[in-house]
Every structure is written in structure tokens, then in C-alpha cells.
C-alpha atoms as a PDB file:
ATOM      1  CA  UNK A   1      31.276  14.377 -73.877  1.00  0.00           C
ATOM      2  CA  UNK A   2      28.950  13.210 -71.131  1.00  0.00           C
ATOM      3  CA  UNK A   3      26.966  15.001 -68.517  1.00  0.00           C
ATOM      4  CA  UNK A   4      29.374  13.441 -65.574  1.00  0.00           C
ATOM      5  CA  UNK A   5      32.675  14.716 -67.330  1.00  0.00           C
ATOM      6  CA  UNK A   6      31.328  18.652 -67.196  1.00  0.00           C
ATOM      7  CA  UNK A   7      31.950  20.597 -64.311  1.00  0.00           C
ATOM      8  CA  UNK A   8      29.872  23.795 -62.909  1.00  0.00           C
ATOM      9  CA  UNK A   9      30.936  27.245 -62.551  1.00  0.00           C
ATOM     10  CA  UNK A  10      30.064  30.465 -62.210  1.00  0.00           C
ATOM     11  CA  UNK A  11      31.482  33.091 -64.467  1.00  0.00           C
ATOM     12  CA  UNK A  12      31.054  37.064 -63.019  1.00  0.00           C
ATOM     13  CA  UNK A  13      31.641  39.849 -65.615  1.00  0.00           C
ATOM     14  CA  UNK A  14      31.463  43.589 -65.725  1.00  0.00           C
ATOM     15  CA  UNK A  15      30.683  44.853 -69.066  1.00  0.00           C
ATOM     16  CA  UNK A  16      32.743  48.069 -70.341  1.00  0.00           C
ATOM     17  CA  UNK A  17      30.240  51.034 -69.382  1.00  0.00           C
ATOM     18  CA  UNK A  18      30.858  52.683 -73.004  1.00  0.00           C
ATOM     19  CA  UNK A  19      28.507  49.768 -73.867  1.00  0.00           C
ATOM     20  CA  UNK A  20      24.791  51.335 -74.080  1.00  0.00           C
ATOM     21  CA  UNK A  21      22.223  49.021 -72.147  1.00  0.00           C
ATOM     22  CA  UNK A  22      20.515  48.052 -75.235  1.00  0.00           C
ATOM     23  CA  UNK A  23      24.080  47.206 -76.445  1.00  0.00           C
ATOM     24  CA  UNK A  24      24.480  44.570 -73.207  1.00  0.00           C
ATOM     25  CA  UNK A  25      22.323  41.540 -74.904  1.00  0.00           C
ATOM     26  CA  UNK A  26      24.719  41.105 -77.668  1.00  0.00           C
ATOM     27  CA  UNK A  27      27.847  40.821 -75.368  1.00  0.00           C
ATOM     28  CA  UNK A  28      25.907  38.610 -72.963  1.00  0.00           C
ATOM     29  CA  UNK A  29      25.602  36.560 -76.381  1.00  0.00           C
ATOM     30  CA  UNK A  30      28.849  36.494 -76.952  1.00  0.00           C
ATOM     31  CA  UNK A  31      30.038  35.318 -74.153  1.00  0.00           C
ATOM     32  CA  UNK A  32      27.280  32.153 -74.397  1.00  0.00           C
ATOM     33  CA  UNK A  33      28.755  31.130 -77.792  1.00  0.00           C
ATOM     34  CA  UNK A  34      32.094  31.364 -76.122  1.00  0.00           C
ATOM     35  CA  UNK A  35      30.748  28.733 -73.817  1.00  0.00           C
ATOM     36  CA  UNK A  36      28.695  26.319 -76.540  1.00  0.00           C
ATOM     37  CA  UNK A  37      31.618  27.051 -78.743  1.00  0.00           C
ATOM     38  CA  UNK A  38      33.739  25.399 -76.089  1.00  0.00           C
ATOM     39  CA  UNK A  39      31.328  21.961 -75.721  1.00  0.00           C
ATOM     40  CA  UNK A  40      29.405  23.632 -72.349  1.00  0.00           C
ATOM     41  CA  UNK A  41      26.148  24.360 -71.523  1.00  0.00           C
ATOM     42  CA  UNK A  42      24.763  28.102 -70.270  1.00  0.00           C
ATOM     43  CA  UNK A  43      22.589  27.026 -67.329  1.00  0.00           C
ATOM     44  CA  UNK A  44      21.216  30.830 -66.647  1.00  0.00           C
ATOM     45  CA  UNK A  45      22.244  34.469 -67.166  1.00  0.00           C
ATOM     46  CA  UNK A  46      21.375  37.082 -64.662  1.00  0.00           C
ATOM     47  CA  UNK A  47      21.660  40.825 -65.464  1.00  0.00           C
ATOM     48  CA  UNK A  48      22.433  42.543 -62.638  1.00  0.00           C
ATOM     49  CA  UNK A  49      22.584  46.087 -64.382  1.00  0.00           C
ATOM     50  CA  UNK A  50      24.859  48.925 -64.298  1.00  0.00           C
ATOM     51  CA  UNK A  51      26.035  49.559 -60.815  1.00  0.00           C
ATOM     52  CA  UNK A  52      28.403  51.410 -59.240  1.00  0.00           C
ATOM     53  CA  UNK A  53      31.911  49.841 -58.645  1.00  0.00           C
ATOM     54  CA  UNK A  54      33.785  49.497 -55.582  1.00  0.00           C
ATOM     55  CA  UNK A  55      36.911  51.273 -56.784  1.00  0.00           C
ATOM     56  CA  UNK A  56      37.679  52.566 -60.664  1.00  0.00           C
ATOM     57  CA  UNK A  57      38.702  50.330 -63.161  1.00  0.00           C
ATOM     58  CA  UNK A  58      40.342  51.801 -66.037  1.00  0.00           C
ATOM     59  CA  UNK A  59      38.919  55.331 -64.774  1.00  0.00           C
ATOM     60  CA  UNK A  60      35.614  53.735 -65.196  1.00  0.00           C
ATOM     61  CA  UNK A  61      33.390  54.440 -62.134  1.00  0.00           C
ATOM     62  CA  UNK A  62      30.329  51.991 -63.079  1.00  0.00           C
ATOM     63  CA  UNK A  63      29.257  49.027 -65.340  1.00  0.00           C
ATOM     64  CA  UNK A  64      26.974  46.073 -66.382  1.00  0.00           C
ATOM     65  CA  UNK A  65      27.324  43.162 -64.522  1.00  0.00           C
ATOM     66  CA  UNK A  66      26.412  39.684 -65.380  1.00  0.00           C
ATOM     67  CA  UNK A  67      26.485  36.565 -63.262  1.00  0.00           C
ATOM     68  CA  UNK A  68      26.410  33.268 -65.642  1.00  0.00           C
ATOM     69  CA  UNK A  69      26.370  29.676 -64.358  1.00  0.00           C
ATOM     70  CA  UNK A  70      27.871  27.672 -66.940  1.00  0.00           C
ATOM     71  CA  UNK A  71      28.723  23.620 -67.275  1.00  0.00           C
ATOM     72  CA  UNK A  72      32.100  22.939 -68.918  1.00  0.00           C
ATOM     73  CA  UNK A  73      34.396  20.365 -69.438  1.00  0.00           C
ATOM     74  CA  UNK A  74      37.744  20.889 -67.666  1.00  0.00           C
ATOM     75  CA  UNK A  75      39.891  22.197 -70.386  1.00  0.00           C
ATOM     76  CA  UNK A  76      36.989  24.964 -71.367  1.00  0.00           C
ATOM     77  CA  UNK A  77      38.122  27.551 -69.313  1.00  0.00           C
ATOM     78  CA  UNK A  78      41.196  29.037 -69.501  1.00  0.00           C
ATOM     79  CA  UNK A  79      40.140  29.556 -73.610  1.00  0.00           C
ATOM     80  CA  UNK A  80      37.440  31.377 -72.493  1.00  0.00           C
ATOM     81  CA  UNK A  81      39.082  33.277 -70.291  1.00  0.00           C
ATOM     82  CA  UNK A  82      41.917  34.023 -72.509  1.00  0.00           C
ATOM     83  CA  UNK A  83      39.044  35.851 -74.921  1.00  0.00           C
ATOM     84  CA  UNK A  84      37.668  37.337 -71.952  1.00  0.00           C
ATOM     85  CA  UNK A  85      41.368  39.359 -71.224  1.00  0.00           C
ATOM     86  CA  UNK A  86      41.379  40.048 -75.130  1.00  0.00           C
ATOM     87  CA  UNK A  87      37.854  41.704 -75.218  1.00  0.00           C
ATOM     88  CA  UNK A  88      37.807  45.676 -74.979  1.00  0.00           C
ATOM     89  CA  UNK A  89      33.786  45.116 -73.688  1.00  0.00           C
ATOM     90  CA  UNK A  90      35.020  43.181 -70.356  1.00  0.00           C
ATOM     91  CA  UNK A  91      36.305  44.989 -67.927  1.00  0.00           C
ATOM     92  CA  UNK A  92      37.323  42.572 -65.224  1.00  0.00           C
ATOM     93  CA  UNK A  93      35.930  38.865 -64.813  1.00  0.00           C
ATOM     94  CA  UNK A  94      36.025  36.235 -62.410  1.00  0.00           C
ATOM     95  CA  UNK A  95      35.410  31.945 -63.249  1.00  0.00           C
ATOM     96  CA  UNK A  96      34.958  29.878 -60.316  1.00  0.00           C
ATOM     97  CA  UNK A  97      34.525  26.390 -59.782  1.00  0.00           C
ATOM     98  CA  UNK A  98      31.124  25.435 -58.423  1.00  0.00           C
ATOM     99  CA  UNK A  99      28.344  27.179 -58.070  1.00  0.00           C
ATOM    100  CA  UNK A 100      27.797  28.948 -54.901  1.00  0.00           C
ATOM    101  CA  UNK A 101      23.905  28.636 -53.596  1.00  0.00           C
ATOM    102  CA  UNK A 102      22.646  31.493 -51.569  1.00  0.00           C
ATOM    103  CA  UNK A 103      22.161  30.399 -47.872  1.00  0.00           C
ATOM    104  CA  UNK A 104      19.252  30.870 -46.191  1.00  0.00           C
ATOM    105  CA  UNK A 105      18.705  34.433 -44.816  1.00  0.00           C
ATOM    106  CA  UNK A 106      20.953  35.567 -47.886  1.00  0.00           C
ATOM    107  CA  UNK A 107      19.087  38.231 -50.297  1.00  0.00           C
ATOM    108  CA  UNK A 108      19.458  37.932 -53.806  1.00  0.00           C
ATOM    109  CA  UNK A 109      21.139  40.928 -55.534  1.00  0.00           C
ATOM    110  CA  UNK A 110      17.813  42.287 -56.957  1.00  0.00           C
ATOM    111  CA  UNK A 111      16.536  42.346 -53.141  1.00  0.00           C
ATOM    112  CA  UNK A 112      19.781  44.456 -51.893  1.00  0.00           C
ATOM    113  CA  UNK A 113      18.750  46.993 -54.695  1.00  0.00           C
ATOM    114  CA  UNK A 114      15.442  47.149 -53.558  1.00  0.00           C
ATOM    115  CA  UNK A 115      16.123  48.196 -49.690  1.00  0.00           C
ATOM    116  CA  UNK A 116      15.517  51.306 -48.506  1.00  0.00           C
ATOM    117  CA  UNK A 117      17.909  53.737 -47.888  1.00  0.00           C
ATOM    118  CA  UNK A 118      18.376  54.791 -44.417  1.00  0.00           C
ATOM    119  CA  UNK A 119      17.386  57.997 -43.295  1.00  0.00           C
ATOM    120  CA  UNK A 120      20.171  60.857 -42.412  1.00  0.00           C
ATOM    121  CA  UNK A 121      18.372  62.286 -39.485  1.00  0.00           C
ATOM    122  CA  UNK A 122      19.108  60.531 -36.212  1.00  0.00           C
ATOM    123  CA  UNK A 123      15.808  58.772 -35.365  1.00  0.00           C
ATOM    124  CA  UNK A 124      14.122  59.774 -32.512  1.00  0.00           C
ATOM    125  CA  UNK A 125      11.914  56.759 -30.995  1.00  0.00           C
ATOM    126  CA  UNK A 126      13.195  56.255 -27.552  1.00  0.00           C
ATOM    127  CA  UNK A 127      14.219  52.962 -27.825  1.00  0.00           C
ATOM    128  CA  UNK A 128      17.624  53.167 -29.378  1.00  0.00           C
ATOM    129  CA  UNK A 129      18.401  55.440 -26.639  1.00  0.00           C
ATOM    130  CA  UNK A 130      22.591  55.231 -26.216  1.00  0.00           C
ATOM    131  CA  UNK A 131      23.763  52.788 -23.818  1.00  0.00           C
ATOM    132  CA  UNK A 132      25.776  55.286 -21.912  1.00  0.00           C
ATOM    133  CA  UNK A 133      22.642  57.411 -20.950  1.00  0.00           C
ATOM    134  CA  UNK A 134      20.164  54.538 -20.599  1.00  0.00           C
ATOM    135  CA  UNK A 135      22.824  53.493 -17.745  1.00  0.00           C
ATOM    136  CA  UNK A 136      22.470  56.476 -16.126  1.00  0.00           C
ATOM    137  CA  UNK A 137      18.799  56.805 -16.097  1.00  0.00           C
ATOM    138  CA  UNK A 138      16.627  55.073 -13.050  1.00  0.00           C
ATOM    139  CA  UNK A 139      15.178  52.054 -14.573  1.00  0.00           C
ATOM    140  CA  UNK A 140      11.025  52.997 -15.104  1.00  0.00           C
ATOM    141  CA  UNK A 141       8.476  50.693 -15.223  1.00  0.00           C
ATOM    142  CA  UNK A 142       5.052  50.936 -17.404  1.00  0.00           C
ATOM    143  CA  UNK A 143       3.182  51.306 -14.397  1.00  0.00           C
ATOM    144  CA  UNK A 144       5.323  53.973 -12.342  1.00  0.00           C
ATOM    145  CA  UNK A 145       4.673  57.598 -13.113  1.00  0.00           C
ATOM    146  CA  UNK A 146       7.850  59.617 -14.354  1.00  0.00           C
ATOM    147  CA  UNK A 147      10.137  61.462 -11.696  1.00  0.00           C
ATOM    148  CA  UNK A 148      11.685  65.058 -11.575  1.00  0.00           C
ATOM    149  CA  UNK A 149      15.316  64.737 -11.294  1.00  0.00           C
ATOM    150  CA  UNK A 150      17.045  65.397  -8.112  1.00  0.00           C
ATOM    151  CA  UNK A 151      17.995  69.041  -8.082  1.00  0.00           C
ATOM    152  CA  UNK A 152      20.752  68.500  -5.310  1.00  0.00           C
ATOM    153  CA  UNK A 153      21.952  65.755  -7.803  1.00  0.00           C
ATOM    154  CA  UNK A 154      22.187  67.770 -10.987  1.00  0.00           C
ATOM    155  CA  UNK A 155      24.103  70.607  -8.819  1.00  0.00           C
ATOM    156  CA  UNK A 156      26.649  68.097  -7.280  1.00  0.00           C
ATOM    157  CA  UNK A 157      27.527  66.662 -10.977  1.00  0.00           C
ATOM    158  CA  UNK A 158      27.902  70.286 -12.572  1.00  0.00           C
ATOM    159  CA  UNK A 159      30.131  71.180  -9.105  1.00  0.00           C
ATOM    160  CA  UNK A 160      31.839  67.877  -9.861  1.00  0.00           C
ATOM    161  CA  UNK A 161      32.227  68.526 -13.650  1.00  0.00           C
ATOM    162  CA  UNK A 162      34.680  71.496 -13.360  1.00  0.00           C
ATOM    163  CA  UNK A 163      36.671  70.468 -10.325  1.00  0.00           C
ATOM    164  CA  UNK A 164      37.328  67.507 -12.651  1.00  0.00           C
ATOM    165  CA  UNK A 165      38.416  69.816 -15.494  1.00  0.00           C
ATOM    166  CA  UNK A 166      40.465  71.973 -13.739  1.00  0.00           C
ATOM    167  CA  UNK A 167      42.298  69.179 -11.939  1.00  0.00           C
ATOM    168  CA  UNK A 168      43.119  67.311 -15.595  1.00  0.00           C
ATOM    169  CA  UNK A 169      44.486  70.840 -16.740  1.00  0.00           C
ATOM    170  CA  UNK A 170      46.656  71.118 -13.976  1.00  0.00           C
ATOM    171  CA  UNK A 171      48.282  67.408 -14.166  1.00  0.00           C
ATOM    172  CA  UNK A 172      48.751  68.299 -18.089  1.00  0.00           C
ATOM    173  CA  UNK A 173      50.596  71.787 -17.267  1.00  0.00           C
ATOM    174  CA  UNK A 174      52.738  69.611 -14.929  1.00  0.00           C
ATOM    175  CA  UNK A 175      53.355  67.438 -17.475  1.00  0.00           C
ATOM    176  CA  UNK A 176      54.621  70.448 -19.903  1.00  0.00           C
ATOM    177  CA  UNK A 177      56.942  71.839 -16.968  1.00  0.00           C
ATOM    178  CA  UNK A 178      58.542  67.950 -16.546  1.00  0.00           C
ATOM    179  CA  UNK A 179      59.215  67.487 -20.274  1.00  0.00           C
ATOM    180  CA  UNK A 180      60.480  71.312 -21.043  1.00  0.00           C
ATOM    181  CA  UNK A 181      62.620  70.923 -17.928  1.00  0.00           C
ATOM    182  CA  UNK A 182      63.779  67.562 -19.027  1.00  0.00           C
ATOM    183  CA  UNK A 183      64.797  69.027 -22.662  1.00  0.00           C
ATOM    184  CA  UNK A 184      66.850  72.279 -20.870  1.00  0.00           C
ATOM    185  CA  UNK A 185      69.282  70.210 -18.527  1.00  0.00           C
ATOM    186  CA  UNK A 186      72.258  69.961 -20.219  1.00  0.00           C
ATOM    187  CA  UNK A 187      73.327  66.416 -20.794  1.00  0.00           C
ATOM    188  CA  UNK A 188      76.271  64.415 -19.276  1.00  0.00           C
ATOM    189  CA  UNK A 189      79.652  65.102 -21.012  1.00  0.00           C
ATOM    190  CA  UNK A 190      80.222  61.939 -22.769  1.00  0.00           C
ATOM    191  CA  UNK A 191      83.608  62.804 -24.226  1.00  0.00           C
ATOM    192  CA  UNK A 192      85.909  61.293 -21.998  1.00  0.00           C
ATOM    193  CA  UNK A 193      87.640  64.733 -20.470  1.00  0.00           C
ATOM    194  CA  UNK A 194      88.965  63.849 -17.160  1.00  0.00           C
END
């Protein structure tokens, strides 16, 4: 079969997690003869690991996975496939046409493991101050020294702050009194008694 008559994919894999790491190899193996057996070509293997899954599988919370880019003739893959579905050491697998490059900007799978995890404690540089209360700050420049706050401003908003309260309570009470009131009256007499 020539060169031009194969067509590239990429075949994704999860390897059953009762499958020791050591153990990985020979399915990884396996899966290439599939492939050779079939007339393709195994362009490269990459061993992800174990990793966590998105959601369980089988009420399997982790396993090995294994991207393969592969070169096959058209009929080649639905036989491997159908072995794929047979074998107990494949959880789930996914065969795609093509083979997708990563674009530019895009980290490779081994890079995404290697980020740090971000920190649970709020950070506390003053630039990622909220945009609410950056708003309501007086823009400072580098140069100008930092002011007190207004006194008579700080007492108006806490004046402010409880007149606003009280008048929100009061609109919902009226609400209550409208819909209990609305509930009690008896409705019309809709049977016709003249």
C-alpha cells in the first residue's frame, strides 16, 4: 500500500488503572501491533501518566493515558477499534482523523502538569485591588502624597447606610401586608347563583 493511500490519526486511550505502571509498556505494545498488524505505521507514543479523570468510568477515578499518532489505511480502523471495545485494559478511547498540531501559545500536556498551583490565600499586592473599591477611591498619582479620608464623608455614608436599610425593610413589610391581604379576600362567586 503506498504512503499517499494512508491517512493520519490520532488515537487517545486510557489504560484500566488495575494496570500497574510498569504493566503500561506492554499494553502500549499491544496496541502498536494492533496498528502494524493492520498495514499502518506508529508515528509516536506519548505517555501522559496516570491522571485523574474528569468523571468515573466504571467506578474508576484515575488512569494511564496515552496519546498515539498513527498512519493507516482507511479500512484500519474500525478493526482496531473493535479490539479496543473488547479489551478489559482500555477503558474508554477516542480515533480521530488528522492529527491536531498544538497552536502557538498552546502548552503541551507535560507543561500543564508542571504549573504551579495557585495559592488559597487571597493575595495581597495592591494591584488586583476589586474594581468596585478602586472606583471609589480618588485616583493617586506616584508623586502626590496619600490623603486622610474625609471624616464628614465617612459619617454621611454610615448616616446614609441605615436610612437605606430601614427604608428597603419597610417597602418589603409592605410587600408582605399586599400579598397576605391579597390571599384573605374571598374570591368572586363563580357559580352562577343569581
Amino acid at each position: 500500500m503506498s504512503e499517499s493511500e494512508l491517512n493520519e490519526y490520532e488515537l487517545l486511550y486510557i489504560v484500566h488503572p488495575r494496570r500497574a505502571t510498569d504493566e503500561v509498556p506492554a499494553v502500549i505494545e499491544w496496541v502498536s501491533g494492533l496498528v502494524t498488524q493492520g498495514g499502518g505505521e506508529v508515528l509516536t507514543v506519548d505517555d501522559w501518566g496516570r491522571r485523574r479523570l474528569a468523571y468515573p468510568i466504571s467506578h474508576e477515578f484515575e488512569g494511564n493515558f496515552v496519546l498515539t499518532t498513527l498512519r493507516l489505511s482507511p479500512e484500519t480502523p474500525r478493526s482496531i477499534e473493535s479490539q479496543m471495545v473488547i479489551s478489559e485494559d482500555i477503558m474508554r478511547h477516542m480515533l480521530i482523523r488528522g492529527i491536531i498540531p498544538l497552536e502557538r501559545g498552546e502548552a503541551p500536556p507535560e507543561a500543564i502538569e508542571q504549573r504551579p498551583e495557585p495559592s488559597r490565600e487571597p493575595s495581597r499586592e495592591p494591584s488586583e485591588v476589586p474594581a468596585e473599591s478602586s472606583a471609589e477611591q480618588p485616583a493617586q498619582t506616584q508623586d502626590a502624597e496619600p490623603q486622610a479620608p474625609d471624616a464628614d464623608a465617612a459619617e454621611e455614608s454610615s448616616a446614609e447606610q441605615p436610612a437605606q436599610t430601614q427604608d428597603a425593610d419597610a417597602a418589603e413589610d409592605e410587600m408582605i401586608e399586599e400579598r397576605s391581604e391579597a390571599t384573605s379576600e374571598p374570591s368572586p362567586d363563580t357559580s352562577g347563583a343569581d
